[in-house]
N, C-alpha and C. Protein backbone atom coordinates (compact mmCIF):
# COMPACT_ATOMS: atom_id res chain seq x y z
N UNK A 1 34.39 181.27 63.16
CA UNK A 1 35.06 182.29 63.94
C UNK A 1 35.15 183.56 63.10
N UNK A 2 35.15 184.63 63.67
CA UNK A 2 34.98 186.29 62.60
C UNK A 2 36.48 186.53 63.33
N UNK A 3 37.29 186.55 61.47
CA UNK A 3 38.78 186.89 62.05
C UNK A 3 39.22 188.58 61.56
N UNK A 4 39.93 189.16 61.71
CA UNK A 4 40.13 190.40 61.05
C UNK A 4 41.29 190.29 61.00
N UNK A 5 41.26 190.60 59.18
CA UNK A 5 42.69 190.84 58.72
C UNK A 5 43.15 191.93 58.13
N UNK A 6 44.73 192.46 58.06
CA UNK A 6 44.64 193.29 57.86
C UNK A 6 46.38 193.11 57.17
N UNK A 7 46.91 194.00 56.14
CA UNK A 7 47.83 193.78 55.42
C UNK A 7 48.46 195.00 54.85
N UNK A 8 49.73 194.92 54.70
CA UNK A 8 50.19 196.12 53.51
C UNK A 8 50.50 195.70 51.80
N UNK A 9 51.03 196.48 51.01
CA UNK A 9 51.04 196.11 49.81
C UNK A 9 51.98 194.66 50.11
N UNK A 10 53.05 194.42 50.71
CA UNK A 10 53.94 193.46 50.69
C UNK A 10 53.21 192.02 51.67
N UNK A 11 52.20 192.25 51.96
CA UNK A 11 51.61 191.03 52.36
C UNK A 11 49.87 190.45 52.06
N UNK A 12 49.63 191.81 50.73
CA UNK A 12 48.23 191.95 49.92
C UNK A 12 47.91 190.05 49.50
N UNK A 13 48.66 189.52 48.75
CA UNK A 13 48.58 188.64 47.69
C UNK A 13 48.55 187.11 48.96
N UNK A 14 48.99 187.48 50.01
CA UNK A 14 49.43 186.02 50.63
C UNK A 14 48.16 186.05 51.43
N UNK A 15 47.68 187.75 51.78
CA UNK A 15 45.89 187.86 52.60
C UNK A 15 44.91 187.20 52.42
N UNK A 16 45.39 187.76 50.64
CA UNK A 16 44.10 187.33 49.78
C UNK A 16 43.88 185.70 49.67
N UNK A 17 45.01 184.85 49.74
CA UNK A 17 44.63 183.96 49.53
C UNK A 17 44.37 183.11 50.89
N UNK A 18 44.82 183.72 52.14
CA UNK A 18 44.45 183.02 53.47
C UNK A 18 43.50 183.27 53.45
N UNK A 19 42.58 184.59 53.40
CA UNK A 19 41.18 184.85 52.91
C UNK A 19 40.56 183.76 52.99
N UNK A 20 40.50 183.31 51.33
CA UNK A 20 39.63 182.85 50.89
C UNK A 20 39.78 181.32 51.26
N UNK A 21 40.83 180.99 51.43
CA UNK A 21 40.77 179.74 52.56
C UNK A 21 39.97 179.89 53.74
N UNK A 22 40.31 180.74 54.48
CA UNK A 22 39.19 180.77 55.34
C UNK A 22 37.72 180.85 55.34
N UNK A 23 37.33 181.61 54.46
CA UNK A 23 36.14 181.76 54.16
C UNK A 23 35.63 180.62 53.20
N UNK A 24 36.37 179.49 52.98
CA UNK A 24 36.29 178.41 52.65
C UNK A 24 35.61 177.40 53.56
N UNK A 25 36.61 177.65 54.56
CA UNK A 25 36.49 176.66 55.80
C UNK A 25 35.03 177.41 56.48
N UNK A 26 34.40 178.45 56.66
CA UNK A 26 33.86 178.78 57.23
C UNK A 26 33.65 179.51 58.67
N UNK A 27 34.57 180.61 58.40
CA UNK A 27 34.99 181.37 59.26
C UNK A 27 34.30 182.82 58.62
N UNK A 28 34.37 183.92 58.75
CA UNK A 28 33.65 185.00 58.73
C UNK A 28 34.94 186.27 58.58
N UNK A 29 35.53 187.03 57.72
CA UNK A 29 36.65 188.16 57.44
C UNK A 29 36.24 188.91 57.79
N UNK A 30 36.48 189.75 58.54
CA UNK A 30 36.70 191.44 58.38
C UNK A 30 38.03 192.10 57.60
N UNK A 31 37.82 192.14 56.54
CA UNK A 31 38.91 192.33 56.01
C UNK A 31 39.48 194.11 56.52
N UNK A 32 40.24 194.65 56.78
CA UNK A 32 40.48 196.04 57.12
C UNK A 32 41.53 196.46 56.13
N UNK A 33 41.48 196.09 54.78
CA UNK A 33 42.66 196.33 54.21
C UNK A 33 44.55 195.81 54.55
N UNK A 34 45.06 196.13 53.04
CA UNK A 34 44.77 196.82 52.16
C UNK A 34 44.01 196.03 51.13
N UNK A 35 44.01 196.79 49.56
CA UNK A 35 43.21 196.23 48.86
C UNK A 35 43.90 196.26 47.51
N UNK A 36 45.00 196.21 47.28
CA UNK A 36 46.11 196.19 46.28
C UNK A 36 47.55 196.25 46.65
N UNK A 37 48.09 196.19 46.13
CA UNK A 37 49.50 196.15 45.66
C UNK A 37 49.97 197.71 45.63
N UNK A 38 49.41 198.54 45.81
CA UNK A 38 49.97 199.60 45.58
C UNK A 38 50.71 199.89 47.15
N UNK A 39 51.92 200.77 46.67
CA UNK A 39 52.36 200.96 48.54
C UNK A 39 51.77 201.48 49.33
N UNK A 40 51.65 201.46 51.05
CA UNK A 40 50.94 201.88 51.55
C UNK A 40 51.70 201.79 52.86
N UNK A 41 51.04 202.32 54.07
CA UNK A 41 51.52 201.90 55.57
C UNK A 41 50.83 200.82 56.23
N UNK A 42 52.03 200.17 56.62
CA UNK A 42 50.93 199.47 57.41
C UNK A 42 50.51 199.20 58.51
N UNK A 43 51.06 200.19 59.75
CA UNK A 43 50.57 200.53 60.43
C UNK A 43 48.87 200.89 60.45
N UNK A 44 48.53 201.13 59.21
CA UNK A 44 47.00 202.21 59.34
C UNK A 44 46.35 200.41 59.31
N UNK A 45 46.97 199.05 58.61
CA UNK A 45 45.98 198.60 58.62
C UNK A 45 46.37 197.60 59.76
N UNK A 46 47.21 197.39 60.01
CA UNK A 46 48.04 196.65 61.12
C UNK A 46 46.80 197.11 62.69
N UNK A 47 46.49 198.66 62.67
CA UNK A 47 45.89 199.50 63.67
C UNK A 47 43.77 198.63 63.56
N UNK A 48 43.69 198.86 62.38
CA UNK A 48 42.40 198.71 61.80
C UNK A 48 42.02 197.15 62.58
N UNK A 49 42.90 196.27 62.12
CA UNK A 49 42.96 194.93 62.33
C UNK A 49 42.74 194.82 64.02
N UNK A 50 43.60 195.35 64.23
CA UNK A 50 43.82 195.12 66.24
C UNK A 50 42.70 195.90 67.30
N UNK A 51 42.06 196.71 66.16
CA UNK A 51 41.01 197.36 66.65
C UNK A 51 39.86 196.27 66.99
N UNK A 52 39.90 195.78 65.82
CA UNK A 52 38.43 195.40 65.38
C UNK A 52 38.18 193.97 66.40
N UNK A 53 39.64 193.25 66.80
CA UNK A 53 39.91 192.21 67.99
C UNK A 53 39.92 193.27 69.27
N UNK A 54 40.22 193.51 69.19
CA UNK A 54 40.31 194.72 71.00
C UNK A 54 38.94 195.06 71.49
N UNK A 55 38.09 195.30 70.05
CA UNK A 55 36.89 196.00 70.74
C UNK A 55 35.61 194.37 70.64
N UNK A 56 36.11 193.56 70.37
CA UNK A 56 35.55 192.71 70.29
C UNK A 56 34.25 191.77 69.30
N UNK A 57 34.84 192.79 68.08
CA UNK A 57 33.93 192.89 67.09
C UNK A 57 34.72 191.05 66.07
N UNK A 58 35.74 191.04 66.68
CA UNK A 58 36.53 190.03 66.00
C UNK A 58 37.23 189.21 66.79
N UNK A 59 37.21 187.47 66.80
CA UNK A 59 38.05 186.39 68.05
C UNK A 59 39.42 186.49 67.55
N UNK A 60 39.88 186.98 66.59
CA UNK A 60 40.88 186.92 66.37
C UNK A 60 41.34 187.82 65.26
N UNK A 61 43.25 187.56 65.07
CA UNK A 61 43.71 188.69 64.23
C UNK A 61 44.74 188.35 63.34
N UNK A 62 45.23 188.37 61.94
CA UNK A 62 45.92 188.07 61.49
C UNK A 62 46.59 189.02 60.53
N UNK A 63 47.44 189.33 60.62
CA UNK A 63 48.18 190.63 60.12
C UNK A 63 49.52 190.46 59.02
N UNK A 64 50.12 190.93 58.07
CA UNK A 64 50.71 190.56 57.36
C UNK A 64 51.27 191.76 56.95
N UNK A 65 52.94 191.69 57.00
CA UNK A 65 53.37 192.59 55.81
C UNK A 65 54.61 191.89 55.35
N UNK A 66 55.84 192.95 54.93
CA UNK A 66 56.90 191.86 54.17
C UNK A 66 57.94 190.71 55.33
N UNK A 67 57.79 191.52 56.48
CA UNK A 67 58.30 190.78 57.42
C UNK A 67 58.02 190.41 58.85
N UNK A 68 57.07 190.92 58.85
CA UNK A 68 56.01 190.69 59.92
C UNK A 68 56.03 191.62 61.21
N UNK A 69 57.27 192.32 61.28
CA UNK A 69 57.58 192.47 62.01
C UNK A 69 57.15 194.08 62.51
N UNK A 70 57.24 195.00 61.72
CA UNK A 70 56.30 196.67 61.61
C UNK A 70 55.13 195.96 62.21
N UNK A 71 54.43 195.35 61.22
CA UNK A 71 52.60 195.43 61.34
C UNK A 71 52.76 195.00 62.88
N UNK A 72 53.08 194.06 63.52
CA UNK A 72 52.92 193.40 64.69
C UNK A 72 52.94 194.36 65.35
N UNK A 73 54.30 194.92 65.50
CA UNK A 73 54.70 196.60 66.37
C UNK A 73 53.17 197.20 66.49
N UNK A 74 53.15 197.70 65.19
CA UNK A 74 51.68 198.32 65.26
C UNK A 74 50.40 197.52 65.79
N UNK A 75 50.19 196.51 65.50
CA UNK A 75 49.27 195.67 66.34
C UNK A 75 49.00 196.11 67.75
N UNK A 76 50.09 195.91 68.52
CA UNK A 76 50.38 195.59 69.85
C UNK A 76 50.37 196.94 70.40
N UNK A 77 50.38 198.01 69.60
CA UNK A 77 50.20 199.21 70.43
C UNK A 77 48.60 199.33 70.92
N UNK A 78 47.69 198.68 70.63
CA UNK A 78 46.56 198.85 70.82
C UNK A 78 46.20 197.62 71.88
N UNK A 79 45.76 198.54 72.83
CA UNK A 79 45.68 197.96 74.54
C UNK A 79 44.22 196.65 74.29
N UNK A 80 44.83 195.37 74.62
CA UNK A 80 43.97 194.13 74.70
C UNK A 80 45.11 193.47 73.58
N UNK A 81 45.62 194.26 73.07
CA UNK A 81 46.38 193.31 72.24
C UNK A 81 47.55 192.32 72.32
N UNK A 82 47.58 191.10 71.76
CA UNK A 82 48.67 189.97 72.02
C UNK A 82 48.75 189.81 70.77
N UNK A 83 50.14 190.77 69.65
CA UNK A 83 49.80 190.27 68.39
C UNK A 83 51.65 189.92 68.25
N UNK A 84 51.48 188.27 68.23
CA UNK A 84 52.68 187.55 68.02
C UNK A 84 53.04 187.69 67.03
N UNK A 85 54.58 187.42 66.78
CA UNK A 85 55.16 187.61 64.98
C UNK A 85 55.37 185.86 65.26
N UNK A 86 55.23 184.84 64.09
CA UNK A 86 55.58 183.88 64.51
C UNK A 86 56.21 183.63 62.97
N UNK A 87 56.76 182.67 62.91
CA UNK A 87 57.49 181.94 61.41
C UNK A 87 57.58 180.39 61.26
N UNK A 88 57.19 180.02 62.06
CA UNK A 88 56.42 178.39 61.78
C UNK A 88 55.14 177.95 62.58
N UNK A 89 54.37 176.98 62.68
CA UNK A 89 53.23 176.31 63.21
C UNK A 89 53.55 175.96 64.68
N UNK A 90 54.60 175.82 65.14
CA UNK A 90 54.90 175.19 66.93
C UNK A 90 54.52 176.94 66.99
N UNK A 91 55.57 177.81 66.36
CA UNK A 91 55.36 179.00 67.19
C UNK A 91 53.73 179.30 67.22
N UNK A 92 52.97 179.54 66.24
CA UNK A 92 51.91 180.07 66.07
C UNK A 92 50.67 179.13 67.28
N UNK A 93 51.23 177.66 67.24
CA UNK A 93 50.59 176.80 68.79
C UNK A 93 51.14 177.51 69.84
N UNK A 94 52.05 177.67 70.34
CA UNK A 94 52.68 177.85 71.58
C UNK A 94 52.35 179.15 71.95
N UNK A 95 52.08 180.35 70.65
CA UNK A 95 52.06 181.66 71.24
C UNK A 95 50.18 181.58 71.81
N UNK A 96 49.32 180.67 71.35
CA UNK A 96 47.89 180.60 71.69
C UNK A 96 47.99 180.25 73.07
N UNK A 97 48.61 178.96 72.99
CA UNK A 97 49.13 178.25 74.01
C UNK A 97 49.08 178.72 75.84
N UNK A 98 50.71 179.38 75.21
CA UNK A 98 51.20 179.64 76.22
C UNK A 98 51.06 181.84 76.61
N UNK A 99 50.89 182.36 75.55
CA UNK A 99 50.88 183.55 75.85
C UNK A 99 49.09 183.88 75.85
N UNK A 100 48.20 183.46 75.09
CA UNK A 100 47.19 183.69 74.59
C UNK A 100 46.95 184.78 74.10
N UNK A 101 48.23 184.96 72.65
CA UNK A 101 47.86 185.78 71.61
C UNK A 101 46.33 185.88 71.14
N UNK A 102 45.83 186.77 70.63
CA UNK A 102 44.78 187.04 69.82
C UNK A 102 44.92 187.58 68.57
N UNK A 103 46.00 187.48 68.17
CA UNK A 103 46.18 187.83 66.79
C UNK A 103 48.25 187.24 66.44
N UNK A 104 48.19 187.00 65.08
CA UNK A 104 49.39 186.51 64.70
C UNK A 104 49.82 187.49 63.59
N UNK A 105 51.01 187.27 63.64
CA UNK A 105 51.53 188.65 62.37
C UNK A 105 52.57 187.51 61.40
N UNK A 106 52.42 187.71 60.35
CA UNK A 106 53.38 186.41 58.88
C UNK A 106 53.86 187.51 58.03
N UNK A 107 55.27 187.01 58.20
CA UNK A 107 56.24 187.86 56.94
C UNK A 107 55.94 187.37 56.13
N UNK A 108 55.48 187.90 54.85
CA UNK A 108 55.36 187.18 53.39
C UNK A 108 56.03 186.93 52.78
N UNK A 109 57.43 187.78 53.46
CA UNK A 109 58.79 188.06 52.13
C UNK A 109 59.40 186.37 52.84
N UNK A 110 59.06 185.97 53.77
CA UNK A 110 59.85 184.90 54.22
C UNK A 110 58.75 183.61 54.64
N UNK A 111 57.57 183.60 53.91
CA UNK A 111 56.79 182.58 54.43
C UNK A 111 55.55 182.40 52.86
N UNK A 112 56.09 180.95 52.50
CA UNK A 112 54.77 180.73 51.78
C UNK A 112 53.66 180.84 52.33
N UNK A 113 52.05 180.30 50.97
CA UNK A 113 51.21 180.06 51.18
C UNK A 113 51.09 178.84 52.05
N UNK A 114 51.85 177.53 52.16
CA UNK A 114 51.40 176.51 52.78
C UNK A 114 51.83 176.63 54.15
N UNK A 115 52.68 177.42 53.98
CA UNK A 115 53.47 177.68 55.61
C UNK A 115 52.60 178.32 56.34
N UNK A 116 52.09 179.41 55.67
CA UNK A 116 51.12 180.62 56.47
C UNK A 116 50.02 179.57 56.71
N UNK A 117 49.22 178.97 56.06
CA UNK A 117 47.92 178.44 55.82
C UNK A 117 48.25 177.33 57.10
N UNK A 118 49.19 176.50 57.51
CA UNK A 118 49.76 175.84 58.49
C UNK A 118 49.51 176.65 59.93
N UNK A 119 50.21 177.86 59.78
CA UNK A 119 50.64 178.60 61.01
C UNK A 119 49.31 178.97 61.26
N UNK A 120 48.05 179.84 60.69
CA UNK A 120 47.27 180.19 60.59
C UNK A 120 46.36 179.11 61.47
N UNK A 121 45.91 177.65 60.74
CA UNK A 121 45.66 176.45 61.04
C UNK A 121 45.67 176.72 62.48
N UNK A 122 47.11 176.40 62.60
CA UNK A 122 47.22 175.90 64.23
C UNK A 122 47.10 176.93 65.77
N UNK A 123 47.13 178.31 65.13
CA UNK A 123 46.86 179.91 66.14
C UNK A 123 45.32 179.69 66.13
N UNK A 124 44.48 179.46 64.82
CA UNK A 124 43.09 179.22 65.18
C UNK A 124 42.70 178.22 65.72
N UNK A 125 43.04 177.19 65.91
CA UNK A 125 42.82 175.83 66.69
C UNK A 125 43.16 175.31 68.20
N UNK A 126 44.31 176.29 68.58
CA UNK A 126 44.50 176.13 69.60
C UNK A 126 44.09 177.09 70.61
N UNK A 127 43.60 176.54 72.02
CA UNK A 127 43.21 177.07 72.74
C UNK A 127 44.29 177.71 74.05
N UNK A 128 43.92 178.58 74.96
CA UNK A 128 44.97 178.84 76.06
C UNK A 128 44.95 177.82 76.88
N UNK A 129 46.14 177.36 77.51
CA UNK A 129 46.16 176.66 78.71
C UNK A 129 45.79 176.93 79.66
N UNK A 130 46.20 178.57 79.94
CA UNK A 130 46.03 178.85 81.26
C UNK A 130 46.95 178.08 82.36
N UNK A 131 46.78 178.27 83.74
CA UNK A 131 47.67 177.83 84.49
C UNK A 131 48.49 178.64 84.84
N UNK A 132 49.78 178.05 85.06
CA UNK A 132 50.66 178.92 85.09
C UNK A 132 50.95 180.02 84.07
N UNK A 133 50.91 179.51 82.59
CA UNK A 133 50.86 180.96 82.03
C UNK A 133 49.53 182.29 81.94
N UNK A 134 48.64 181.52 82.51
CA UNK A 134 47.60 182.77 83.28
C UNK A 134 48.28 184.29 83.90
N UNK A 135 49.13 183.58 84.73
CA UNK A 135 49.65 184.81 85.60
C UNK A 135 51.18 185.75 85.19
N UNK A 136 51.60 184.46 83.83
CA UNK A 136 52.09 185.59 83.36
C UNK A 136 51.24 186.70 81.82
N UNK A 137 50.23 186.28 81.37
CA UNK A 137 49.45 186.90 80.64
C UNK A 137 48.98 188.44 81.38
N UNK A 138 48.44 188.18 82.88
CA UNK A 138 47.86 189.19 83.69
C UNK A 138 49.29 190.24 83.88
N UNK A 139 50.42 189.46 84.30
CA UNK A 139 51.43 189.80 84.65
C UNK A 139 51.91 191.28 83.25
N UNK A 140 51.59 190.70 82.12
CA UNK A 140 51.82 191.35 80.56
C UNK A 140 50.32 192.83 80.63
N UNK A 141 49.14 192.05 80.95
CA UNK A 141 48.17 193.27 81.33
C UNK A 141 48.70 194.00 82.15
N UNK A 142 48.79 194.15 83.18
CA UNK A 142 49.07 194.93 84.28
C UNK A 142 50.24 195.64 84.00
N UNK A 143 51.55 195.44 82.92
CA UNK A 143 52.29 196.94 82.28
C UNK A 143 51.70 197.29 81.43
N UNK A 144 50.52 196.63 80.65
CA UNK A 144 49.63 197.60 79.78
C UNK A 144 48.93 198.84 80.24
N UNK A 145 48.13 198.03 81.48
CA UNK A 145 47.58 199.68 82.61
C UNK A 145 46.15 199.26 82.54
């Protein structure tokens, strides 16, 4: 799967290493920054990331800063986007699940490596149901415009 990630200085170190797990497993990065520790916004890469899933260059999105919660904001301003904040593995299933996120957002300041690598796991593995939450997904398009 070609995922695009994207991070600020406060979620650089936890990227890097979902990274290379992934690209372990055999999945494909677009990495969109950042690329250190130094401070930064992260909106610019939070934006980069949700692009690169929106326009379809990427199946998915994984976004990171100290609390997950900015980058996501920024995610989600970009129309096609479903970018969940989640903080354990049911959430990161249920938001595929039942909302059919395309991208997940992980506080770093509040989530290990095994936790993320878990949550991560289970947003890429699971598929949409559809069904009834079909029509509320369309229901979520249709105030997008």
């Amino acid at each position: 799967m070609k995922i695009a990630m994207g991070c600020d200085h406060g979620g650089y170190e936890l990227k890097e290493k979902l990274k290379q797990e992934l690209e372990q497993q055999g999945h494909e990065i677009r990495d969109c920054g950042t690329d250190s520790l130094d401070s930064c916004d992260y909106p610019v890469f939070g934006e980069a990331a949700a692009r690169a899933v929106a326009s379809g260059e990427c199946e998915r999105g994984i976004v990171i800063c100290t609390t997950g919660i900015g980058i996501s904001i920024a995610a989600n301003k970009v129309r096609g986007i479903r970018c969940a904040h989640c903080a354990d593995a049911l959430e990161a299933e249920l938001c595929r699940r039942h909302n059919n996120a395309n991208m997940i957002a992980i506080g770093a300041g509040f989530t290990g490596p095994k936790l993320a690598s878990a949550m991560v796991s289970a947003f890429l593995s699971t598929e949409f149901e559809g069904g009834r939450h079909a029509r509320r997904v369309a229901m979520m398009d249709e105030i997008e415009g």
